[in-house]
N, C-alpha and C. Protein backbone atom coordinates (compact mmCIF):
# COMPACT_ATOMS: atom_id res chain seq x y z
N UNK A 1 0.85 -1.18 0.00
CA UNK A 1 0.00 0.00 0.00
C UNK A 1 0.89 1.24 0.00
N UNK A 2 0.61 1.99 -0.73
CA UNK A 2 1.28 3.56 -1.06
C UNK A 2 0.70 4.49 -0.51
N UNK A 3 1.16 5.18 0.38
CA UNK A 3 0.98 6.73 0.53
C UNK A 3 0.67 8.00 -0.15
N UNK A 4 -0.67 8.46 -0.37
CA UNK A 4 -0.50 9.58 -1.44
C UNK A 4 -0.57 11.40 -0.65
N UNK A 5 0.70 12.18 -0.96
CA UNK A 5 0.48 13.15 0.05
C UNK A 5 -0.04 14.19 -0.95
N UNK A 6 -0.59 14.77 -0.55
CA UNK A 6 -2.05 15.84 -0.80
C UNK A 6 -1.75 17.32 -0.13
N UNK A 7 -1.23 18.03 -1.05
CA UNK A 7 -0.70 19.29 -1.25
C UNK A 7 -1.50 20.19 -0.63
N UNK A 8 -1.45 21.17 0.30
CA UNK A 8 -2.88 21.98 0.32
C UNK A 8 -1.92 23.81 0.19
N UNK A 9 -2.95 23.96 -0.64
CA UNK A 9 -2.14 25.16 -0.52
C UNK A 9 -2.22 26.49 0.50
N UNK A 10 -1.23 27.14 0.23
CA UNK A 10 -0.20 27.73 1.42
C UNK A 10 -1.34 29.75 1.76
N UNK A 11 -2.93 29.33 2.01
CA UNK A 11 -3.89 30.39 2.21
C UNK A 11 -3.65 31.45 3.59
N UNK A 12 -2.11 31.66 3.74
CA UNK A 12 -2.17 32.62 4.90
C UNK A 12 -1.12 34.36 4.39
N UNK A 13 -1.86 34.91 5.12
CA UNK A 13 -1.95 36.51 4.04
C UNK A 13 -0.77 37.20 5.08
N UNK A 14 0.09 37.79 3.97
CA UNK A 14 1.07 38.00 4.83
C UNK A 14 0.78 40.04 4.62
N UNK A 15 1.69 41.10 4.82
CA UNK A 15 1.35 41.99 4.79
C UNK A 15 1.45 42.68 3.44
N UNK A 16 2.21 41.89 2.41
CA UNK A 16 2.40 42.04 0.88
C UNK A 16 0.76 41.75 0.56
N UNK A 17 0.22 40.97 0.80
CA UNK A 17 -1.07 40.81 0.34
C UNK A 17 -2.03 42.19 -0.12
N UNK A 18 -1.75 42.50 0.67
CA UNK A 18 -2.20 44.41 0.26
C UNK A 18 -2.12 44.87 -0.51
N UNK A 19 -0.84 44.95 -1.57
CA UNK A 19 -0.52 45.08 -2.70
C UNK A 19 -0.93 44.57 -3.73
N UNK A 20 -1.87 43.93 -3.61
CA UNK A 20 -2.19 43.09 -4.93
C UNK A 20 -3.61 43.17 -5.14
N UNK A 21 -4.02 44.52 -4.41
CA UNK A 21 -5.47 45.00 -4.14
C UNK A 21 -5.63 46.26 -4.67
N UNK A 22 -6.57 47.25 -5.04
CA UNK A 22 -6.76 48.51 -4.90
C UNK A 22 -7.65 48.90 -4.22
N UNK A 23 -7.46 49.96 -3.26
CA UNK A 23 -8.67 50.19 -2.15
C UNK A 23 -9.09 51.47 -2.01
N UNK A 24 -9.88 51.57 -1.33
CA UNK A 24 -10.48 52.92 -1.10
C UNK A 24 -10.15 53.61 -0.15
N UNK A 25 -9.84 54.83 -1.22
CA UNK A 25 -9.19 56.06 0.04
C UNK A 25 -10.49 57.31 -0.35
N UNK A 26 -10.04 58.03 0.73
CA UNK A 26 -10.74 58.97 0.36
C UNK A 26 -9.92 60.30 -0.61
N UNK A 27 -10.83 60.76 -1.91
CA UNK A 27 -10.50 61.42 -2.64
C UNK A 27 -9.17 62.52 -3.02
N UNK A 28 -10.02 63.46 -1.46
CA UNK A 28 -9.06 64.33 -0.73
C UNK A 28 -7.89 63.96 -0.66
N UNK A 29 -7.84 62.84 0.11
CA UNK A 29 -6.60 62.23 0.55
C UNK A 29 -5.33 62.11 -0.39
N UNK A 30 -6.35 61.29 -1.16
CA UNK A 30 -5.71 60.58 -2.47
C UNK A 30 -4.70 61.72 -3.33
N UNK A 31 -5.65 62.97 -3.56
CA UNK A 31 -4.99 63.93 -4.66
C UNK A 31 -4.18 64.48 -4.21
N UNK A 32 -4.54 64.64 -2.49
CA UNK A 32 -3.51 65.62 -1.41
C UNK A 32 -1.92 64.67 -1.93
N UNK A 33 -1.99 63.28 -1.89
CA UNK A 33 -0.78 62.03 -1.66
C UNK A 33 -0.62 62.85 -2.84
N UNK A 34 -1.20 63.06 -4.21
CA UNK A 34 -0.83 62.62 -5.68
C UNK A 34 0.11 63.78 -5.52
N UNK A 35 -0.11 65.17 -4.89
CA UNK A 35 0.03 66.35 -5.19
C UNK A 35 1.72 66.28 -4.01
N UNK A 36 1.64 65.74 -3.05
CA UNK A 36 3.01 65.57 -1.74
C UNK A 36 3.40 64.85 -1.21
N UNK A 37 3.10 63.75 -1.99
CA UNK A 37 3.74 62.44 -1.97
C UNK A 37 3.41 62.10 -0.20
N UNK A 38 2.37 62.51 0.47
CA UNK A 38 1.60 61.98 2.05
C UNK A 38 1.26 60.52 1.42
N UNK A 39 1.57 60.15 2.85
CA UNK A 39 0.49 58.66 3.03
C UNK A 39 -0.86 58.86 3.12
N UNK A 40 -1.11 57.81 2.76
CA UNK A 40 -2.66 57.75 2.37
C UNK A 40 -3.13 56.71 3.28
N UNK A 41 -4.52 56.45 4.30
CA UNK A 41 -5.01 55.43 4.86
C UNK A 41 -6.25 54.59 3.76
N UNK A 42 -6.01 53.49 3.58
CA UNK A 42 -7.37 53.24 3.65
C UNK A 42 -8.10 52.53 4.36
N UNK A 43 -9.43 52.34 3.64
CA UNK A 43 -10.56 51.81 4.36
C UNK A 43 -10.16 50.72 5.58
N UNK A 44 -9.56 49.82 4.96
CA UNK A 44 -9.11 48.47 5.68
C UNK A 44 -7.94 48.87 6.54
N UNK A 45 -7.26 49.72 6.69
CA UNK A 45 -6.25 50.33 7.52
C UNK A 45 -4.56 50.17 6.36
N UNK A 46 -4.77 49.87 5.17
CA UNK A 46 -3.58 49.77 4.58
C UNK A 46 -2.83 51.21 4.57
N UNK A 47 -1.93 51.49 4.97
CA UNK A 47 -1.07 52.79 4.72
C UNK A 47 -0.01 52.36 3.80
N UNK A 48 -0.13 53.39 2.84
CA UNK A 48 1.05 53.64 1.72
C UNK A 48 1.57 54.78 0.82
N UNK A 49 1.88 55.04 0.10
CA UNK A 49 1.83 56.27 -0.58
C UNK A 49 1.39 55.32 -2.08
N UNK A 50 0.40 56.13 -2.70
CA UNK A 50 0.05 55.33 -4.11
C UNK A 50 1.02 55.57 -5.08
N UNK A 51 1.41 54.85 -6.26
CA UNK A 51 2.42 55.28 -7.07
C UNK A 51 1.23 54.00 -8.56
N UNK A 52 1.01 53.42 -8.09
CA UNK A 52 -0.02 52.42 -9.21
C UNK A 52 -1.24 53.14 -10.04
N UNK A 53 -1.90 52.65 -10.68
CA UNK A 53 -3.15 52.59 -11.41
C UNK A 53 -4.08 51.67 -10.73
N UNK A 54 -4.70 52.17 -9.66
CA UNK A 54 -5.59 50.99 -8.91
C UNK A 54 -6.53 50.55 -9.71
N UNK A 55 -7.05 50.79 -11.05
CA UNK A 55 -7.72 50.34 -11.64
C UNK A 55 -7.66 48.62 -12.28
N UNK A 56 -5.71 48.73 -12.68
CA UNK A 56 -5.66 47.48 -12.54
C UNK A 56 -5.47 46.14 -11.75
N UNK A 57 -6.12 46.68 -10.52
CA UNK A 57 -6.13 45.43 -9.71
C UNK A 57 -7.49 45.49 -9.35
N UNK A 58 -7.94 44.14 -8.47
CA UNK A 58 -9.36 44.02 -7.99
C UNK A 58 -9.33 44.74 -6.43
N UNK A 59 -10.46 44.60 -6.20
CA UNK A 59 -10.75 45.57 -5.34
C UNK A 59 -10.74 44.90 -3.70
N UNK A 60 -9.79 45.76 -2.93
CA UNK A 60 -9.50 45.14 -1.56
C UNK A 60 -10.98 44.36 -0.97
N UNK A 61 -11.11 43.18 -0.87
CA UNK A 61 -12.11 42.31 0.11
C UNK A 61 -12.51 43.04 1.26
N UNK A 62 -11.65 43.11 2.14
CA UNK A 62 -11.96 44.05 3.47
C UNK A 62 -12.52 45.70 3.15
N UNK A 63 -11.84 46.07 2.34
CA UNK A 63 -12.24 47.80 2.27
C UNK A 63 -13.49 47.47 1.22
N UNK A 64 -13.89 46.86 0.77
CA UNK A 64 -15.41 46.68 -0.08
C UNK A 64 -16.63 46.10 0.84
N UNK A 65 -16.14 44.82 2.01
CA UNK A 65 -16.93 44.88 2.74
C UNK A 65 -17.09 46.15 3.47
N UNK A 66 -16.49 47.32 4.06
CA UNK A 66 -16.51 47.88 4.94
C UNK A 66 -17.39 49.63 4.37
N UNK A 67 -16.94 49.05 2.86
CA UNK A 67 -17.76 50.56 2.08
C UNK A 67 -19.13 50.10 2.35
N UNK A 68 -19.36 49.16 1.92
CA UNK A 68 -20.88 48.69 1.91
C UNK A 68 -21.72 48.48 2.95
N UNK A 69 -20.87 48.37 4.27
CA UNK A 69 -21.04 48.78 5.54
C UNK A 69 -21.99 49.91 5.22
N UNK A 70 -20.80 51.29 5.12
CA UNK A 70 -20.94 52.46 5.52
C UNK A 70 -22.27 52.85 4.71
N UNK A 71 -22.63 52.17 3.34
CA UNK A 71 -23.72 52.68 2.50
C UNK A 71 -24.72 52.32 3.45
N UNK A 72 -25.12 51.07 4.09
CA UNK A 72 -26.30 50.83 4.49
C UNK A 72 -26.53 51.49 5.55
């Protein structure tokens, strides 16, 4: 009888994970960063200074639950 080992993959989010999101800041914020290179917070608590096109990534999980929060 053979052993078959069963791969599971490796689902724990390290703080790079952030990066591979685009999230919601507020506007202000955002143009203030674009305009003096400030950090920016967002929704989900990510701090960074933006330098990307958040358009091409999907949209942070946490900061989309938390907008949709705030709508209702």
């Amino acid at each position: 009888m053979e052993t078959e080992v069963i791969e599971r993959p490796d689902t724990r989010t390290t703080d790079g994970d952030h990066d591979r999101f685009s999230h919601y800041v507020d506007k202000t914020a955002l143009t203030r960063s674009a305009v003096s290179g400030e950090t920016v917070v967002a929704l989900c608590g990510k701090k960074w200074v933006p330098t990307h096109d958040g358009e091409r990534y999907p949209v942070c999980p946490a900061c989309k639950e938390i907008y949709a929060g705030l709508r209702s």
